[in-house]
Protein backbone atom coordinates (compact mmCIF):
# COMPACT_ATOMS: atom_id res chain seq x y z
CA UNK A 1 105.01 85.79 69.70
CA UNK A 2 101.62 86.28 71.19
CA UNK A 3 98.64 86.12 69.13
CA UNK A 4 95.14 85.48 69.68
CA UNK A 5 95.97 81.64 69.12
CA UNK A 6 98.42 81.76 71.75
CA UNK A 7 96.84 83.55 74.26
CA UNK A 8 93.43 81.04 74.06
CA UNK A 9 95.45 78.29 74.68
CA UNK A 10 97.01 79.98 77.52
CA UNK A 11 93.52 80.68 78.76
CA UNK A 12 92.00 77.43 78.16
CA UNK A 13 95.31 75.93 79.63
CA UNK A 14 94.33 77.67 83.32
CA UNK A 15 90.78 76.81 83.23
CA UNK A 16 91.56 73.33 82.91
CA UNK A 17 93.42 73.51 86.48
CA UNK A 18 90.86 75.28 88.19
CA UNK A 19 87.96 73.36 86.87
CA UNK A 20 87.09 70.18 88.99
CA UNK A 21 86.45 67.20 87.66
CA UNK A 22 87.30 66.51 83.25
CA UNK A 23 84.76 68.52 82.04
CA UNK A 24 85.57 69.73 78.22
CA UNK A 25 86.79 73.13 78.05
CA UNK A 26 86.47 74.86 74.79
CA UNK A 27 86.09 78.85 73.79
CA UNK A 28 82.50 78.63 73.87
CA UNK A 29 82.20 77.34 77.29
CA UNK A 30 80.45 79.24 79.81
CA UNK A 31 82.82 80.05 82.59
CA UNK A 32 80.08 79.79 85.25
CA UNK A 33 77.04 77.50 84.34
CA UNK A 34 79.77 74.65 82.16
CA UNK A 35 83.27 75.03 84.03
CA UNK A 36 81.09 75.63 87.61
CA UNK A 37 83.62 78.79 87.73
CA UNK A 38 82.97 80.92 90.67
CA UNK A 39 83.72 84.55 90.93
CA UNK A 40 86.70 83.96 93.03
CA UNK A 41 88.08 81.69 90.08
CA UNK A 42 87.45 84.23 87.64
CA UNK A 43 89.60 86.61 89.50
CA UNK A 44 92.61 84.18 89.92
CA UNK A 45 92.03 83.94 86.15
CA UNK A 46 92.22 87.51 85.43
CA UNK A 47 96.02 87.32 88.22
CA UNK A 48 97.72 84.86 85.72
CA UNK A 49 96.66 86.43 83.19
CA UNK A 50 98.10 89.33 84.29
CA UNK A 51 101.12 88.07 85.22
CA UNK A 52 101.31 86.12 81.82
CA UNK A 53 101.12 89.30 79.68
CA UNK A 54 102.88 91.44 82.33
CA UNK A 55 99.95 94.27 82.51
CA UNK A 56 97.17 95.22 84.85
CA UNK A 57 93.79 94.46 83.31
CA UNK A 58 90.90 96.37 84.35
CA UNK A 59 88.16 94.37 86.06
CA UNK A 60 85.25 96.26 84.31
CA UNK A 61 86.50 93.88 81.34
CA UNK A 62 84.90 91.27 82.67
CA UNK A 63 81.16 92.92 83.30
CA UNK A 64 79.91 91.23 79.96
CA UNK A 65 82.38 88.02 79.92
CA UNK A 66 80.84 84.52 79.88
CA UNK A 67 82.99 82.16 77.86
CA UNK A 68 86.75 82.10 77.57
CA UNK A 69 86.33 83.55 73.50
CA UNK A 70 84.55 86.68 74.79
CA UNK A 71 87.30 86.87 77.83
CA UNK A 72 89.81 87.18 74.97
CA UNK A 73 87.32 89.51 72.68
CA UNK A 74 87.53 92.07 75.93
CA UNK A 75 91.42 91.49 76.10
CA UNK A 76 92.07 92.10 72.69
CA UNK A 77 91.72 95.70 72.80
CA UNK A 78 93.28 96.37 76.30
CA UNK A 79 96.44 94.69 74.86
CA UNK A 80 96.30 96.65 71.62
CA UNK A 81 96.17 99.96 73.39
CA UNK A 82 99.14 98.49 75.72
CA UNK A 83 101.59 96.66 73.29
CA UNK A 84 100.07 97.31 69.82
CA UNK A 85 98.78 95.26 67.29
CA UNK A 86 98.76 91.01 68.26
């Protein structure tokens, strides 16, 4: 069942591949100045996530988005709207 639990382990589980070197990923971490994330990255993020959850998210969601726990805060309600309450 996917809950918000799930789905930031799922997140945090495709940063850590497309981070380099060991660097410690956590909710908090800023996708850009910690992970060294570049915009392409970000994008490839948003795909699997995507094809994880099986929906097309908007890119506007990620306008304000800095850390993996606000990438999941501007999910949240895009997969409420599209599969109900998580």
């Amino acid at each position: 069942m996917l809950n918000r639990e799930v789905l930031m382990d799922y997140i945090l589980e495709c940063l850590q591949g497309m981070v380099s070197g060991n660097p410690e990923i956590k909710p908090e971490s800023d996708l850009v100045n910690d992970l060294g994330l570049e915009s392409i990255k970000v994008m490839s993020l948003l795909m699997m996530l995507e094809d994880k959850l099986d929906i097309s998210i908007p890119i506007n969601i990620l306008l304000n988005v800095r850390t993996p726990e606000q990438l999941l805060d501007a999910l949240m309600p895009h997969l409420e709207s599209t599969n109900g309450s998580l």
